[in-house]
C-alpha atoms as a PDB file:
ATOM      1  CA  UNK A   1    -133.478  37.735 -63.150  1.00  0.00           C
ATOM      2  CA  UNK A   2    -130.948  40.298 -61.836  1.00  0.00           C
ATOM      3  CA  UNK A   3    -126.754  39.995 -63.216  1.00  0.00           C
ATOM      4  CA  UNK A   4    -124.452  38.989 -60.821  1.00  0.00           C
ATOM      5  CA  UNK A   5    -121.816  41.151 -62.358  1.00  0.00           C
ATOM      6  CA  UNK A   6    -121.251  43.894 -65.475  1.00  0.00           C
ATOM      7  CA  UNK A   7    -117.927  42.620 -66.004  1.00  0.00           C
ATOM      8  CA  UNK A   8    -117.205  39.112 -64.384  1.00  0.00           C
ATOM      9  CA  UNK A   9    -113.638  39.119 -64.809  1.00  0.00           C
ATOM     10  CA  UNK A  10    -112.789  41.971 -61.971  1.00  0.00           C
ATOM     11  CA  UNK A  11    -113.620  42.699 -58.492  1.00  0.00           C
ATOM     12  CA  UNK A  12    -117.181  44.541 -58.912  1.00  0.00           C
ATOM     13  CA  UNK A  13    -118.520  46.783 -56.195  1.00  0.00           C
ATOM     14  CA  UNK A  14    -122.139  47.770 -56.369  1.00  0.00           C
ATOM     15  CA  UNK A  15    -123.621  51.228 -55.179  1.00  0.00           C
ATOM     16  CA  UNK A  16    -126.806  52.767 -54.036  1.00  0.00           C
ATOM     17  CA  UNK A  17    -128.152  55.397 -51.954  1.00  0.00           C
ATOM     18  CA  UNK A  18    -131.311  55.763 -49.898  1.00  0.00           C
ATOM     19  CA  UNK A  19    -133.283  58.641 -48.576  1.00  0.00           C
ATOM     20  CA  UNK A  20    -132.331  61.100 -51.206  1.00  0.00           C
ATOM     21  CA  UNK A  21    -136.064  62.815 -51.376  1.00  0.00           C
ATOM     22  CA  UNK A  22    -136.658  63.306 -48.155  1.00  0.00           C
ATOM     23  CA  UNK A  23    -136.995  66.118 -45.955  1.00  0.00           C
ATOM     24  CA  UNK A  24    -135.280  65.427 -42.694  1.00  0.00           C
ATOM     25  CA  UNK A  25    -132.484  62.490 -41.941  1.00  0.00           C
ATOM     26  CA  UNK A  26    -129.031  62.042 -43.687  1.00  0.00           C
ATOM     27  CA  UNK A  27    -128.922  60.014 -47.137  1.00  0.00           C
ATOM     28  CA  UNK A  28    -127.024  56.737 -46.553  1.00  0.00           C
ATOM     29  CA  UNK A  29    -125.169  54.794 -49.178  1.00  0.00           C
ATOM     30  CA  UNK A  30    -123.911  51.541 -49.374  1.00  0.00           C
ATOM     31  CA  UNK A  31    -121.416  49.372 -51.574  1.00  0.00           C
ATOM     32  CA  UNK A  32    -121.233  45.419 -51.923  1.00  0.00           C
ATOM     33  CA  UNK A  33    -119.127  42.821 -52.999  1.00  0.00           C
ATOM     34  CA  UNK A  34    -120.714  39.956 -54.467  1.00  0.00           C
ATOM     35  CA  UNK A  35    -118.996  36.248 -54.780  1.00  0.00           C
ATOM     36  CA  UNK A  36    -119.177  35.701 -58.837  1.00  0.00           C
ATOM     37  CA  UNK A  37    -122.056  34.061 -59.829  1.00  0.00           C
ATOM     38  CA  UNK A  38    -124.308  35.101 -57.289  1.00  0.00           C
ATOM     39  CA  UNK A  39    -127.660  34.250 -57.346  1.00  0.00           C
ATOM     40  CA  UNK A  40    -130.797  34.646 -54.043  1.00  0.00           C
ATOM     41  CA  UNK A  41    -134.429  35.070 -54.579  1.00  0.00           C
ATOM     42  CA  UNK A  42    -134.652  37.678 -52.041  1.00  0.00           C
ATOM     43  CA  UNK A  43    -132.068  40.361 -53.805  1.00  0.00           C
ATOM     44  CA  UNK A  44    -134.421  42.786 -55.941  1.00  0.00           C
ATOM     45  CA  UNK A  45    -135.003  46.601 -55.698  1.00  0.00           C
ATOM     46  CA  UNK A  46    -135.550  47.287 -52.738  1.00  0.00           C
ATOM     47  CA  UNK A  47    -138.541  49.475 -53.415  1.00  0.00           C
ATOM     48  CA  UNK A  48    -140.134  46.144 -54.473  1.00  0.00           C
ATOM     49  CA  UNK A  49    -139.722  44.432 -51.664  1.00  0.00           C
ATOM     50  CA  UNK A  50    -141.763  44.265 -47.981  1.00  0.00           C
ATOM     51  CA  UNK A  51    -140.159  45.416 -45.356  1.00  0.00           C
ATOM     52  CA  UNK A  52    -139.901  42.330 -43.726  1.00  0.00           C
ATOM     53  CA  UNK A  53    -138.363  40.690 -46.812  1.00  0.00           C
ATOM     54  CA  UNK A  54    -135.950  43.500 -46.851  1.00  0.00           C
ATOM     55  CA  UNK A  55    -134.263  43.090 -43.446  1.00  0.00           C
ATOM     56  CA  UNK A  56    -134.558  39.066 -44.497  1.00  0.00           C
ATOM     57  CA  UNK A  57    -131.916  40.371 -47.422  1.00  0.00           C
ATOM     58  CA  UNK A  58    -129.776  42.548 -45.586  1.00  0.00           C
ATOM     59  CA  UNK A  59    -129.027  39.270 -43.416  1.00  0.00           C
ATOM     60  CA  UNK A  60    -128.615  37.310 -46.800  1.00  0.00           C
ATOM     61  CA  UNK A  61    -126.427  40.050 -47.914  1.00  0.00           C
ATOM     62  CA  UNK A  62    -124.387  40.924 -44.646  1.00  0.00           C
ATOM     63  CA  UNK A  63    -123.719  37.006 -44.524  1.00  0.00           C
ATOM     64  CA  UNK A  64    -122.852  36.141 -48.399  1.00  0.00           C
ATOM     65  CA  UNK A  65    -120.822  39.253 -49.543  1.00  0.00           C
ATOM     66  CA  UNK A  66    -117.312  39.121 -49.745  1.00  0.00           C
ATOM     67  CA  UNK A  67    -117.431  42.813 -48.530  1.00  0.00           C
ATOM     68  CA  UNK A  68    -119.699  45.254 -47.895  1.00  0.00           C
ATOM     69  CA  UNK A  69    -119.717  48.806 -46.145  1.00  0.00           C
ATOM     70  CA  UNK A  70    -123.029  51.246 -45.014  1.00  0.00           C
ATOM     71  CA  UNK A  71    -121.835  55.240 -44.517  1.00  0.00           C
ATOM     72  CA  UNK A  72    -123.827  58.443 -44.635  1.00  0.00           C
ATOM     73  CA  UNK A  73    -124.069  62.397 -45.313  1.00  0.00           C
ATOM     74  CA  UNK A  74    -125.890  64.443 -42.903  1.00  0.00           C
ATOM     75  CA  UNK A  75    -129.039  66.735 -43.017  1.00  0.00           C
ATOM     76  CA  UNK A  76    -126.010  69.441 -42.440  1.00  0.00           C
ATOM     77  CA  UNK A  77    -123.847  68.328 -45.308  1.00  0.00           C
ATOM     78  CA  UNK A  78    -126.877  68.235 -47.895  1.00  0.00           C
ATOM     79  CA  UNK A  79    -127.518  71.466 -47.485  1.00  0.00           C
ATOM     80  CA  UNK A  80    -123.687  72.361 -47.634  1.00  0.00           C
ATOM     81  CA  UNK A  81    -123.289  70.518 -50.548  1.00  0.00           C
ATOM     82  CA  UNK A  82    -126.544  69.645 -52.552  1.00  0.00           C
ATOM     83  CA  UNK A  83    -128.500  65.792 -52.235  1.00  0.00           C
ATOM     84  CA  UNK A  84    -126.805  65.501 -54.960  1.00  0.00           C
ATOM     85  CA  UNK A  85    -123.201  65.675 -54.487  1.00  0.00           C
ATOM     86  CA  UNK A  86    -123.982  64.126 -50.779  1.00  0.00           C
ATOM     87  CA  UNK A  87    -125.317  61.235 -52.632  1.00  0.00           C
ATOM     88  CA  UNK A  88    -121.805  60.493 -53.877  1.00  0.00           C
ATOM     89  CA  UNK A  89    -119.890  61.482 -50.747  1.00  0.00           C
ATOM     90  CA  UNK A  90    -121.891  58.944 -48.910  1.00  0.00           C
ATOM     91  CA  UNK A  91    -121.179  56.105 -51.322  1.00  0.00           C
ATOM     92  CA  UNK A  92    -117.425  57.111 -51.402  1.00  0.00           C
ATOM     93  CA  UNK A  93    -117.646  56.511 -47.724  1.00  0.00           C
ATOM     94  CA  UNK A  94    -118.814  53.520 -47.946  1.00  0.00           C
ATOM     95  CA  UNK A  95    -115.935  52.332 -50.681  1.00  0.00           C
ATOM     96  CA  UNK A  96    -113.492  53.868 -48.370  1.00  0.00           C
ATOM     97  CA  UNK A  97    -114.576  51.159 -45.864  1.00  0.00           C
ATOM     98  CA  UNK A  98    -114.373  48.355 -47.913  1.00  0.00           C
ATOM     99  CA  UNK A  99    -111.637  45.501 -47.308  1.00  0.00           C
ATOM    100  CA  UNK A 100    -111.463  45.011 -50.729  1.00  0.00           C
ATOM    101  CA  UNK A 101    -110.516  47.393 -52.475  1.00  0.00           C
ATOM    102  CA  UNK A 102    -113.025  47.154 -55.818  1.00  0.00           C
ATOM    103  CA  UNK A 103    -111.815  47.338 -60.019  1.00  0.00           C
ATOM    104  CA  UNK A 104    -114.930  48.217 -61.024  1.00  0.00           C
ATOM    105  CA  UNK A 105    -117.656  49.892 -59.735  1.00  0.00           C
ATOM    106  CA  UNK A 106    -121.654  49.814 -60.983  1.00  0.00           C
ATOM    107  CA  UNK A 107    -123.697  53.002 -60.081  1.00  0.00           C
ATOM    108  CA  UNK A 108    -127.010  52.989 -59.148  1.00  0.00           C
ATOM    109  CA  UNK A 109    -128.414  56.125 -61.440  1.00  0.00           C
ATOM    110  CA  UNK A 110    -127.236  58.349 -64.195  1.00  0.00           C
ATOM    111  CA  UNK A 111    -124.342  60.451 -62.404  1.00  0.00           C
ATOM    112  CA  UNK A 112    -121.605  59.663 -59.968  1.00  0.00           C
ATOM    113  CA  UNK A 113    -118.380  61.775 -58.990  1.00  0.00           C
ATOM    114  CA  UNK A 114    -115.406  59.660 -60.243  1.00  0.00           C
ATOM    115  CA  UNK A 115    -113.904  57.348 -57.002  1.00  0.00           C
ATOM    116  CA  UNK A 116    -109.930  57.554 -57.715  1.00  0.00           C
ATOM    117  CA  UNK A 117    -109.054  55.840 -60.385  1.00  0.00           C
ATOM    118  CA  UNK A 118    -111.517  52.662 -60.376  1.00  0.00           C
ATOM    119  CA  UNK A 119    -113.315  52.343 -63.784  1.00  0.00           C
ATOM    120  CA  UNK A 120    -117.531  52.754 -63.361  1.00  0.00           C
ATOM    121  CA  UNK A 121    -120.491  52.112 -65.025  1.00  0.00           C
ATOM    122  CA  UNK A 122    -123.850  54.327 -64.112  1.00  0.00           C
ATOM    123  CA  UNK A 123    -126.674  52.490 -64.388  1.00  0.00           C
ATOM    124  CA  UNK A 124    -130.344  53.909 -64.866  1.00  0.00           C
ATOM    125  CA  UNK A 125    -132.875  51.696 -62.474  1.00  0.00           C
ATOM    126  CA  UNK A 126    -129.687  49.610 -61.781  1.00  0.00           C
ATOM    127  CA  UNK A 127    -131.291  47.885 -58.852  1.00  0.00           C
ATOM    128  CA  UNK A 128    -133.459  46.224 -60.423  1.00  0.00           C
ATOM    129  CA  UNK A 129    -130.838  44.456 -63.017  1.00  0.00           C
ATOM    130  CA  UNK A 130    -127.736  44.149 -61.408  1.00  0.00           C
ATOM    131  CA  UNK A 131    -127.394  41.944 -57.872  1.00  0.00           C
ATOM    132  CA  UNK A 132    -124.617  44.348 -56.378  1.00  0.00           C
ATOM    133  CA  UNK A 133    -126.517  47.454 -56.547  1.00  0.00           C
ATOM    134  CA  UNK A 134    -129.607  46.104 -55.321  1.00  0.00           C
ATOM    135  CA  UNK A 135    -127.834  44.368 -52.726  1.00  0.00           C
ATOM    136  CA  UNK A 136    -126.277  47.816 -51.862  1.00  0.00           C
ATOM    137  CA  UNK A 137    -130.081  49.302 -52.154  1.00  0.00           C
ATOM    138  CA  UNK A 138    -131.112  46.928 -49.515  1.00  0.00           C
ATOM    139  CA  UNK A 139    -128.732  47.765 -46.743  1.00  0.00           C
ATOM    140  CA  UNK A 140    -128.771  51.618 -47.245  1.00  0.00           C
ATOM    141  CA  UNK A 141    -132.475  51.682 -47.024  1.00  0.00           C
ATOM    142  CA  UNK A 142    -132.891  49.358 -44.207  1.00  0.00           C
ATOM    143  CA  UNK A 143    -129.781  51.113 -42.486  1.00  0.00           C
ATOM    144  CA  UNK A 144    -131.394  54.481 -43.090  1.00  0.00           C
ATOM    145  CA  UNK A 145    -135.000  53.356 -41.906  1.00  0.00           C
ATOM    146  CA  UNK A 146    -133.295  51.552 -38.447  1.00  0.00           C
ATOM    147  CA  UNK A 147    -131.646  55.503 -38.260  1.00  0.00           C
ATOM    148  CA  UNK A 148    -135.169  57.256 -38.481  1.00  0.00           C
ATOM    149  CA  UNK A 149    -136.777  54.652 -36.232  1.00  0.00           C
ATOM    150  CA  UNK A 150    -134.251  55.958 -33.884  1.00  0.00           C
ATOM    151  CA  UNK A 151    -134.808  59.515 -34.459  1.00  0.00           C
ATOM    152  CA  UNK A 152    -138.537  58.467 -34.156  1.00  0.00           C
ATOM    153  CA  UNK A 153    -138.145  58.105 -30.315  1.00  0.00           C
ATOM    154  CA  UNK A 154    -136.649  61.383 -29.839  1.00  0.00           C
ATOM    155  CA  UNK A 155    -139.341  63.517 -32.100  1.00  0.00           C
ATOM    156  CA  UNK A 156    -142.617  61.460 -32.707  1.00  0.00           C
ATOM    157  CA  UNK A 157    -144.518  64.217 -33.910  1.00  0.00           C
ATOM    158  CA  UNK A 158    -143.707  63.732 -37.631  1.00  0.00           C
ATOM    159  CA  UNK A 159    -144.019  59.680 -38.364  1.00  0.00           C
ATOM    160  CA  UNK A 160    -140.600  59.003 -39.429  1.00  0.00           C
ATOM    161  CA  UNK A 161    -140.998  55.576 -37.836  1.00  0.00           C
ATOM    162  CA  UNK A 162    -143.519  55.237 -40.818  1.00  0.00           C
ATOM    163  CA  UNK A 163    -142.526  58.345 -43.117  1.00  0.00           C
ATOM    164  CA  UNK A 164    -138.565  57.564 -43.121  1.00  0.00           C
ATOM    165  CA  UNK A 165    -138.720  61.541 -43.430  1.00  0.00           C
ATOM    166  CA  UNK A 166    -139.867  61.664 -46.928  1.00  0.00           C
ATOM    167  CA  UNK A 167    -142.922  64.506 -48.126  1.00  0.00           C
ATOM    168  CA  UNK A 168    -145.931  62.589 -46.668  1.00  0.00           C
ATOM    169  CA  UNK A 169    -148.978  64.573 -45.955  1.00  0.00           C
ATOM    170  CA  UNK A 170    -148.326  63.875 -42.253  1.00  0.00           C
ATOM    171  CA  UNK A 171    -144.739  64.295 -42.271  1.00  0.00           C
ATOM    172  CA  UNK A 172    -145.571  68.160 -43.507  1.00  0.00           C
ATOM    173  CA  UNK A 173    -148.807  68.796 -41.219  1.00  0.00           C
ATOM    174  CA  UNK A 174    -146.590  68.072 -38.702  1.00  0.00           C
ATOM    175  CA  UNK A 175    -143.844  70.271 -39.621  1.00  0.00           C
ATOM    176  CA  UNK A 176    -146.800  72.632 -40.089  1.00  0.00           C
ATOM    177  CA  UNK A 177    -147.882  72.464 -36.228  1.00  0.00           C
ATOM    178  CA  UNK A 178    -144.694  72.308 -34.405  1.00  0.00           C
ATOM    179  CA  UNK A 179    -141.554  73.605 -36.632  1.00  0.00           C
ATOM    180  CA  UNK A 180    -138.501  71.947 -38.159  1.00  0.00           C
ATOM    181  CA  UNK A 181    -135.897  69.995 -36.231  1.00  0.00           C
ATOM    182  CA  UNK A 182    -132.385  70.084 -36.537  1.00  0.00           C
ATOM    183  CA  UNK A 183    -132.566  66.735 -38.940  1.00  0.00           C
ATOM    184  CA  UNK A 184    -134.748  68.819 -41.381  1.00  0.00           C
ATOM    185  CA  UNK A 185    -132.377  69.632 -44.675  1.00  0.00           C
ATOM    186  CA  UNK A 186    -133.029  73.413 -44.694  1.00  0.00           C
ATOM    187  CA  UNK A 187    -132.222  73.468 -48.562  1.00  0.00           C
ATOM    188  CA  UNK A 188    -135.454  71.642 -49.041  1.00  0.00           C
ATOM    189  CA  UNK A 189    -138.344  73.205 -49.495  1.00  0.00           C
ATOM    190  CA  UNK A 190    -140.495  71.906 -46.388  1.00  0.00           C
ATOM    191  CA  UNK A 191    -143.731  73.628 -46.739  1.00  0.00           C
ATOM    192  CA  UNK A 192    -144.216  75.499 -50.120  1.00  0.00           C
ATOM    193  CA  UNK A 193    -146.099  77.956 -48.481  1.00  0.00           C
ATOM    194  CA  UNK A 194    -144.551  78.763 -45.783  1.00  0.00           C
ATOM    195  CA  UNK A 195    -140.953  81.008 -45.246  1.00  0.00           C
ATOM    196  CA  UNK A 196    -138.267  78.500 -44.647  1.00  0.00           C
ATOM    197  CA  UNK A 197    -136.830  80.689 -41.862  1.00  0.00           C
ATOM    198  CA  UNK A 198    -139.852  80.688 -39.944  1.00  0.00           C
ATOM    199  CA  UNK A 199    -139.592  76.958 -39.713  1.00  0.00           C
ATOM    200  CA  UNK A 200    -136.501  76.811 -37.936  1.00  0.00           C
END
């Protein structure tokens, strides 16, 4: 059973990002408030769940937090800063729309680039043990796959309605046949053995 909270006694925000090994899209974030106490059979890691079951949570979470906030980095700003770093930019967007302004926040991972002043706790595979970040795990992935659905429409030659844009064999054949996009992060390496500029 997931934790509700790493420290009950203060406002808790959880954080998680989505889409940070893929080749072409931006990598969302999101951070949630939970109620204390939480509890809802459908809040897991969101890499365990159907995808079906994971839009069923968003709703669960979008209607039960006390606060909650999606926000993203683009394929531009990866490459201007590092996945990395964008990671944390896009989670810090996401705090910055919060309500409520959080004590304490619980990272999904090992790193995260302090947030003002608010105390936080990294947590390795946190979205599987704590309800916040998994929560947040939920709506950044489902945000970022309704994103590349979109983007789908506009370029259906590489199967991001089914890829979400990460290194699929099909995803790179198709990069392969007709070029990169402008949604391609040109610090990746796309096709390792190919020259990058050639893609473009």
């Amino acid at each position: 059973m997931l934790l509700p909270h790493f420290q009950p006694d203060r406002i808790e925000a959880g954080c998680d990002e989505a889409g940070r090994g893929c080749l072409a899209g931006p990598v969302f974030a999101a951070a949630v408030i939970l109620p204390e106490d939480f509890q809802h059979p459908l809040i897991n890691d969101s890499k365990k769940l159907k995808a079906a079951d994971r839009y069923a949570a968003r709703e669960v979470v979008e209607k039960e937090a006390l606060d909650w906030a999606v926000a993203s980095c683009s394929p531009v700003e990866i490459d201007e800063f590092n996945i990395f770093r964008a990671s944390y930019i896009a989670m810090h967007r996401a705090l910055d729309q919060l309500s409520t302004r959080p004590e304490h926040l619980l990272i999904d991972g090992k790193y995260f680039i302090p947030y003002g002043e608010i105390s936080y706790d990294c947590i390795i595979k946190g979205d599987g043990k704590f309800m916040s970040i998994a929560a947040a795990g939920i709506l950044a992935k489902t945000y970022r796959d309704d994103w590349m659905r979109e983007l789908h429409a506009k370029y259906p030659h590489y199967g991001w309605e089914r890829n979400q844009g990460y290194p699929t064999k099909q995803h790179r054949a198709a990069i392969r046949e007709h070029g990169a996009t402008e949604h391609h992060r040109r610090s990746f390496r796309l096709l390792p053995d190919v020259d990058q500029a050639s893609l473009f």
